[in-house]
C-alpha atoms as a PDB file:
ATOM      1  CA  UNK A   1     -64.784  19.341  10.259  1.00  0.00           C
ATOM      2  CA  UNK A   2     -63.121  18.354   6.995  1.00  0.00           C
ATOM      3  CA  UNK A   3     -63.711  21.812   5.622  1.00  0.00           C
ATOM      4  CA  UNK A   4     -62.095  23.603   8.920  1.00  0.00           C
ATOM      5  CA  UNK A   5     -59.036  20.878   8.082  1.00  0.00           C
ATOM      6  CA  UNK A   6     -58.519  21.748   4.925  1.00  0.00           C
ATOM      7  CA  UNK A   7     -58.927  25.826   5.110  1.00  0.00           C
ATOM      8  CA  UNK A   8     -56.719  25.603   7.926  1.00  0.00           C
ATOM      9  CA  UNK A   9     -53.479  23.599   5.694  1.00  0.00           C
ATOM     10  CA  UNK A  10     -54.355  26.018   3.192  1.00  0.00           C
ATOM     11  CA  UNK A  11     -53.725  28.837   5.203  1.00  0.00           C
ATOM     12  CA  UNK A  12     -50.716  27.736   6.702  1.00  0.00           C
ATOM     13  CA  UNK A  13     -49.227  26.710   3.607  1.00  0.00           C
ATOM     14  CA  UNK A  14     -49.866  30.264   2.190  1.00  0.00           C
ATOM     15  CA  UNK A  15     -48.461  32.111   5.577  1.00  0.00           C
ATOM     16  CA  UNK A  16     -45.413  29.952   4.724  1.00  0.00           C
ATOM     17  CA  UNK A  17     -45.409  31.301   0.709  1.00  0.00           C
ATOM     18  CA  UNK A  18     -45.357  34.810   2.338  1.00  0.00           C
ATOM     19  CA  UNK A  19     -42.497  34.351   4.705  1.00  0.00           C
ATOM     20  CA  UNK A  20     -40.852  32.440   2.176  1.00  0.00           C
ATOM     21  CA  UNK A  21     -41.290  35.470  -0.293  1.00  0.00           C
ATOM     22  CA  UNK A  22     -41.166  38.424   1.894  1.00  0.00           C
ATOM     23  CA  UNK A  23     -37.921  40.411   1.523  1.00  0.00           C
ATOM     24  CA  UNK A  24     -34.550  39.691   3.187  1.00  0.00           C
ATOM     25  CA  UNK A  25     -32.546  42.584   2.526  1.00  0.00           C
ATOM     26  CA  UNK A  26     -30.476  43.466   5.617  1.00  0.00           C
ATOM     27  CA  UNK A  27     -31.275  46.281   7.881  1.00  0.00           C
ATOM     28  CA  UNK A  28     -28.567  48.567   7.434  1.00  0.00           C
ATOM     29  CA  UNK A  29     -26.730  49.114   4.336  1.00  0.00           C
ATOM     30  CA  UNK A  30     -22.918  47.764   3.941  1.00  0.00           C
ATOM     31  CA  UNK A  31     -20.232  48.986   2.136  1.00  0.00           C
ATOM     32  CA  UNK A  32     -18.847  47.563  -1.429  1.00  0.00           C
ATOM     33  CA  UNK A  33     -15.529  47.411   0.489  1.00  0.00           C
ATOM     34  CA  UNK A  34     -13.958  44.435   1.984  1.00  0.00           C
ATOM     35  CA  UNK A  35     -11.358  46.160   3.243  1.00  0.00           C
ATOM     36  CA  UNK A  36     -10.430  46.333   7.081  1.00  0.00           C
ATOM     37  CA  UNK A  37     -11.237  50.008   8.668  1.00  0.00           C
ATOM     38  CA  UNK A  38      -8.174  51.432  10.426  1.00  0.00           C
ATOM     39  CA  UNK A  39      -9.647  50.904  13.998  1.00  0.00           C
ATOM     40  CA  UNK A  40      -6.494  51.882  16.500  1.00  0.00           C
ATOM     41  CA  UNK A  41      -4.786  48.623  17.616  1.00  0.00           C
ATOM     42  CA  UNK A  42      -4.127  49.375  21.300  1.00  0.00           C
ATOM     43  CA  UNK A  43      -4.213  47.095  24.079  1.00  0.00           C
ATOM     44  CA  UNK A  44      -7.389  47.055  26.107  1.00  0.00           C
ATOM     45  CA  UNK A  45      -4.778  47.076  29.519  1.00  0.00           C
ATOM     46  CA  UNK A  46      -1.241  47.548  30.180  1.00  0.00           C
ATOM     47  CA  UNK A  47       0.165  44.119  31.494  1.00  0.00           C
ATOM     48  CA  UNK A  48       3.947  45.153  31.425  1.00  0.00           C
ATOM     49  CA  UNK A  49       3.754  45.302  35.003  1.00  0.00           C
ATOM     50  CA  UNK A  50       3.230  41.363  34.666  1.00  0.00           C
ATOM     51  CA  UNK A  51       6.169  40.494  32.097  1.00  0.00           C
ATOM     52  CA  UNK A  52       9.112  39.386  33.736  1.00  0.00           C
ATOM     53  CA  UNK A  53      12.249  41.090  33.596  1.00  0.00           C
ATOM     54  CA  UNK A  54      15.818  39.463  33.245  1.00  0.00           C
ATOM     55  CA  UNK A  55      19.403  40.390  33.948  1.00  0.00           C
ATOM     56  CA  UNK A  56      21.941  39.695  31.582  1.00  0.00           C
ATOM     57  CA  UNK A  57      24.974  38.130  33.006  1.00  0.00           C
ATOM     58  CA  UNK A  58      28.081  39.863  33.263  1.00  0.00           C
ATOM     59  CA  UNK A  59      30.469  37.827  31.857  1.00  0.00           C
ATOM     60  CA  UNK A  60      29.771  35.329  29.664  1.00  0.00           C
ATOM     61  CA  UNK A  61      29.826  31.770  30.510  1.00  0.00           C
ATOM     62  CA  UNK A  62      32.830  29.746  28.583  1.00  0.00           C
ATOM     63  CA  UNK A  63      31.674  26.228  28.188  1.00  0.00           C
ATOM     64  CA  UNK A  64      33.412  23.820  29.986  1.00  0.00           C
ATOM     65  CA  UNK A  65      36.276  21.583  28.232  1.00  0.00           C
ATOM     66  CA  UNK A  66      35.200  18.058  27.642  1.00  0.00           C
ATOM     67  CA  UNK A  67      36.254  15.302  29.847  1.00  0.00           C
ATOM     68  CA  UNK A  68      38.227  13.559  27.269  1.00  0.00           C
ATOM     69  CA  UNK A  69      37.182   9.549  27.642  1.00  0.00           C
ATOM     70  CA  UNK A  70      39.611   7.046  27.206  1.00  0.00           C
ATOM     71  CA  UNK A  71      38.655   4.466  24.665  1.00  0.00           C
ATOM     72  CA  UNK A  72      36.372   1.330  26.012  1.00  0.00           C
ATOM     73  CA  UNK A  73      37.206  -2.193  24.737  1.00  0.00           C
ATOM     74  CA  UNK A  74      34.419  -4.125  24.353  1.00  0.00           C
ATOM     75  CA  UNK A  75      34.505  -7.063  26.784  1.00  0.00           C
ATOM     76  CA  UNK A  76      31.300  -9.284  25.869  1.00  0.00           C
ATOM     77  CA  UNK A  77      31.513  -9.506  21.954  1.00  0.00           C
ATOM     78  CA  UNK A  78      28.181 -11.349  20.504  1.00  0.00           C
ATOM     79  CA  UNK A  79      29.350 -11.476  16.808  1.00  0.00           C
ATOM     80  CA  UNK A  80      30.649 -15.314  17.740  1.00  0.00           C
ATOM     81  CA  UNK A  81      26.489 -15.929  18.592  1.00  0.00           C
ATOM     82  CA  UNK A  82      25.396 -13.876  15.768  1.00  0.00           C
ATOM     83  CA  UNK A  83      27.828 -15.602  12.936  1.00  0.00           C
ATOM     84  CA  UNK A  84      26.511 -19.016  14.133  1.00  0.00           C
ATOM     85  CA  UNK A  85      22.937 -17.943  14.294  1.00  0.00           C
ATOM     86  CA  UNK A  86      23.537 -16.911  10.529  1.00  0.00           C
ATOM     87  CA  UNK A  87      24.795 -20.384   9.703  1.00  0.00           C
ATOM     88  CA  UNK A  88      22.244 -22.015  11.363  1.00  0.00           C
ATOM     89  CA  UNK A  89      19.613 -20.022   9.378  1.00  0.00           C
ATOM     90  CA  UNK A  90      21.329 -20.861   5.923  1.00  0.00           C
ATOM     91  CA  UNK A  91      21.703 -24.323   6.668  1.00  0.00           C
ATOM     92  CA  UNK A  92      18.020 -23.911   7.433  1.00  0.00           C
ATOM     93  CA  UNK A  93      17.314 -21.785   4.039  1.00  0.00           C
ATOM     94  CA  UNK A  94      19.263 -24.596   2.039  1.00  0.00           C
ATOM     95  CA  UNK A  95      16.832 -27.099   3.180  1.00  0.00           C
ATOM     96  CA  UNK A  96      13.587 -25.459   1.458  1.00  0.00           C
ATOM     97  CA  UNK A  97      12.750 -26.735  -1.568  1.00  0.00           C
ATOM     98  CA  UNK A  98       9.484 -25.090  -2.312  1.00  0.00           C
ATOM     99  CA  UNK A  99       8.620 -21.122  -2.248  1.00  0.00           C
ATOM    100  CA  UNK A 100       5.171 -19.584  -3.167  1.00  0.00           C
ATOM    101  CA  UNK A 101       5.031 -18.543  -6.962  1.00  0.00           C
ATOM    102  CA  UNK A 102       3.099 -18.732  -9.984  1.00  0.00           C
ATOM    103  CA  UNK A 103       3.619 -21.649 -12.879  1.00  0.00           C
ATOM    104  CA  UNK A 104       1.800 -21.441 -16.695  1.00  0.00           C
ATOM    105  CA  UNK A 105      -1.309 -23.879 -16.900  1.00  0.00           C
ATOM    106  CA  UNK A 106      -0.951 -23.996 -20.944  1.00  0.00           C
ATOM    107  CA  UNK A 107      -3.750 -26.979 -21.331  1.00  0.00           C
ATOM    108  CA  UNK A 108      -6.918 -28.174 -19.493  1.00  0.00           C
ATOM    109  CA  UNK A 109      -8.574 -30.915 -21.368  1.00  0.00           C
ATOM    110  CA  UNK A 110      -9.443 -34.396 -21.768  1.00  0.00           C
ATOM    111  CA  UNK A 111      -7.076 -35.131 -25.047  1.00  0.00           C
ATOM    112  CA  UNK A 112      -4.152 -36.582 -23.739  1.00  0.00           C
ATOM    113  CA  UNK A 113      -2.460 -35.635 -27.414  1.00  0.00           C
ATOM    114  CA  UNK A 114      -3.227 -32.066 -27.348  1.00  0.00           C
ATOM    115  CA  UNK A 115      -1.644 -31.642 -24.205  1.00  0.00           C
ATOM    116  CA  UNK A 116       1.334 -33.574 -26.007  1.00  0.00           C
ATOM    117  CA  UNK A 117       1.554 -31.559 -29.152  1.00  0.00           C
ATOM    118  CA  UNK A 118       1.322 -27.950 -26.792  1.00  0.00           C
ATOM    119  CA  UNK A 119       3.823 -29.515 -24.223  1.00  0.00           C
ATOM    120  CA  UNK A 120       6.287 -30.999 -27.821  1.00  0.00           C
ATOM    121  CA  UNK A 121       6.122 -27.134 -29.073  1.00  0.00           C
ATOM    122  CA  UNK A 122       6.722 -24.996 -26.072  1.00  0.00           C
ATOM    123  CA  UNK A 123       9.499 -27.301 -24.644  1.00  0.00           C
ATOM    124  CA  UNK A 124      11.550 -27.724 -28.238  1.00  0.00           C
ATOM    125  CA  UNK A 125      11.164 -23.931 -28.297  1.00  0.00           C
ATOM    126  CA  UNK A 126      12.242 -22.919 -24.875  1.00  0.00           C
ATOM    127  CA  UNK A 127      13.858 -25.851 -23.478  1.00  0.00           C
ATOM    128  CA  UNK A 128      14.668 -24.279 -20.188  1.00  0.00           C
ATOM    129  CA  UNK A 129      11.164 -24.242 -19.245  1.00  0.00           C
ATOM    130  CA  UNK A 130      10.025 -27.489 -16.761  1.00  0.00           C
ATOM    131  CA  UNK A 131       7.010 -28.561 -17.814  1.00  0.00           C
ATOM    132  CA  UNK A 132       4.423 -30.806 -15.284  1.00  0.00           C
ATOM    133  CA  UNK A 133       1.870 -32.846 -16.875  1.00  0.00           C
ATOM    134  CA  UNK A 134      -0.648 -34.327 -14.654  1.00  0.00           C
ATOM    135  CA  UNK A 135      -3.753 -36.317 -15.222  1.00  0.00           C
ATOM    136  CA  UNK A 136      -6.527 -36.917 -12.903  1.00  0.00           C
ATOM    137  CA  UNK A 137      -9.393 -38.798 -14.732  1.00  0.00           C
ATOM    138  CA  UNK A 138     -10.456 -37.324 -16.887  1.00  0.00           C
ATOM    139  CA  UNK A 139      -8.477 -33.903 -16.806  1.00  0.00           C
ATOM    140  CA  UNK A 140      -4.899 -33.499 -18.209  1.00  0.00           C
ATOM    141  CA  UNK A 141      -3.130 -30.453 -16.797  1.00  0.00           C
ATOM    142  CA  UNK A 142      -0.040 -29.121 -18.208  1.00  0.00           C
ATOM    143  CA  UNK A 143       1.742 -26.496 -16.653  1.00  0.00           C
ATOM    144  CA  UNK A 144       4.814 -25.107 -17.622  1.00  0.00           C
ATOM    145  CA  UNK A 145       7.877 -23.205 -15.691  1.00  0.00           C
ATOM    146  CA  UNK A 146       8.408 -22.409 -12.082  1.00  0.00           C
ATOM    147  CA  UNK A 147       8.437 -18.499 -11.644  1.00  0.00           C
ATOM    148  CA  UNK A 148       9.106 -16.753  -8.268  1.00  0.00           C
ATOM    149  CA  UNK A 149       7.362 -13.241  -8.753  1.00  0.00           C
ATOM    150  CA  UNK A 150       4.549 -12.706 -10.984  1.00  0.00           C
ATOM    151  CA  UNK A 151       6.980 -10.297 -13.530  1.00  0.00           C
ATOM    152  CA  UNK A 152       8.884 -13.475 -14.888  1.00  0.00           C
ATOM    153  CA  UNK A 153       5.667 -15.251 -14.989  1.00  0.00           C
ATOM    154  CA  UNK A 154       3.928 -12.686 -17.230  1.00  0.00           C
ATOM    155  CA  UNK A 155       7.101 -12.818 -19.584  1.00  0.00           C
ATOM    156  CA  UNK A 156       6.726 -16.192 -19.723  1.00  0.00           C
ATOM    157  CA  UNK A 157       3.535 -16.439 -20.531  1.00  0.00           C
ATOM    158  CA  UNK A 158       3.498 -13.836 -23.111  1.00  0.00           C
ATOM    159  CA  UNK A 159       5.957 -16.239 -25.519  1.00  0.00           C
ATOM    160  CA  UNK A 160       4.193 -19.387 -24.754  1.00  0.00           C
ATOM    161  CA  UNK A 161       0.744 -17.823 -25.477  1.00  0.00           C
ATOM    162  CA  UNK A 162       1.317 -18.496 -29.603  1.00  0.00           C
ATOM    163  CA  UNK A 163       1.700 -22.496 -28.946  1.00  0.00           C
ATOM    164  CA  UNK A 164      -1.357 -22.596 -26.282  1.00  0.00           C
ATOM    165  CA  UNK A 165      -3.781 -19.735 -26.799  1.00  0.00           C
ATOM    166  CA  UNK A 166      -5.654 -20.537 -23.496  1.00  0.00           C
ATOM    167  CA  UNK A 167      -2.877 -20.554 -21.281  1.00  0.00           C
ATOM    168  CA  UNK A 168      -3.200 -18.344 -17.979  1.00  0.00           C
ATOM    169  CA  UNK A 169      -1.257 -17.810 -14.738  1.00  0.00           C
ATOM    170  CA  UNK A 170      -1.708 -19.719 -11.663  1.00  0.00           C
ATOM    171  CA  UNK A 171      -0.497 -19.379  -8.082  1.00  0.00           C
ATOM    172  CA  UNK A 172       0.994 -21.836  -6.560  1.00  0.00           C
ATOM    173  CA  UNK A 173       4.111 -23.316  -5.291  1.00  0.00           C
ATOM    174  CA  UNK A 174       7.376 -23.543  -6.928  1.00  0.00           C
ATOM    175  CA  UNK A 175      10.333 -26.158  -7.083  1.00  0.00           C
ATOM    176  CA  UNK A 176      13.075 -24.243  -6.050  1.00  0.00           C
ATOM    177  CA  UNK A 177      16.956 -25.623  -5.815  1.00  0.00           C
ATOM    178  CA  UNK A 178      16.544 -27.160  -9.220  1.00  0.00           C
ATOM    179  CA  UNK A 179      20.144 -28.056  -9.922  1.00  0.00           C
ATOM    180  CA  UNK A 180      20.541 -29.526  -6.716  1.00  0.00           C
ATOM    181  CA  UNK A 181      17.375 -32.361  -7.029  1.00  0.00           C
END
């Protein structure tokens, strides 16, 4: 039984070798050319009987003059409702105080004097900048500035990184209105 088995995969694996290899030329010889041959192009019917057939008109059609519109004056105006909805929304703005933006964290550590000497050094050198220092036990945090987009921020951080070589950019929100608190 084994023997049949095997003799029998071995066959069919060699009836596959010689349909594999056997030759697949085509049956009738092309030409080189891949050109079209000049068959006539004519229409298998005539279907002019079917097209439909149209009349010019004799004289030609002058458009119409237009009906000449007398001028409308507006009667309900909304520019009072827009103007005070406008107001309204820059009283509104006026009132926000912080925006979403990015701020310098210069120093993460537990020396309370490092994060002195960085904040002494970036803040006599740009004293524009605002500079937070926070401490909760036992990390002291110092960030500097309040940027809006990320652009200003990488400016920034590109002449403080001298003074604090670990310094990195952080998102999170911004004190805006400065002048005004």
């Amino acid at each position: 039984m084994k023997h049949l088995l095997l003799r029998n995969v071995l066959l069919l694996a060699a009836l596959l070798n010689l349909g594999a290899c056997a030759a697949t030329a085509p049956g009738a010889s092309s030409s080189d050319s891949t050109a079209r041959r000049n068959a006539p192009l004519e229409a298998a019917e005539d279907l002019s009987r079917f097209r439909p057939v149209f009349t010019l008109p004799k004289t030609p059609a002058t458009p119409a003059p237009a009906a000449v519109r007398p001028n409308v004056t507006p009667v309900n105006q909304v520019n009072a409702q827009v103007e005070q909805r406008l107001r309204d929304q820059a009283y509104t703005n006026q009132n926000v105080k912080y925006a979403q933006g990015y701020r310098i964290l210069a120093y993460v550590g537990l020396e309370r004097d490092q994060a002195m000497a960085i904040r002494r050094a970036v803040i006599s050198r740009y004293p524009e900048e605002t500079d937070y220092l926070t401490f909760k036990q036992p990390v002291f945090r110092l960030w500097v500035g309040d940027y809006l987009n990320r652009l200003d921020a990488e400016q920034a951080l590109l002449r403080i990184k001298p003074y604090a070589p670990k310094a990195e950019l952080q998102s999170t929100q911004v004190v805006l209105n400065k002048s005004t608190l």
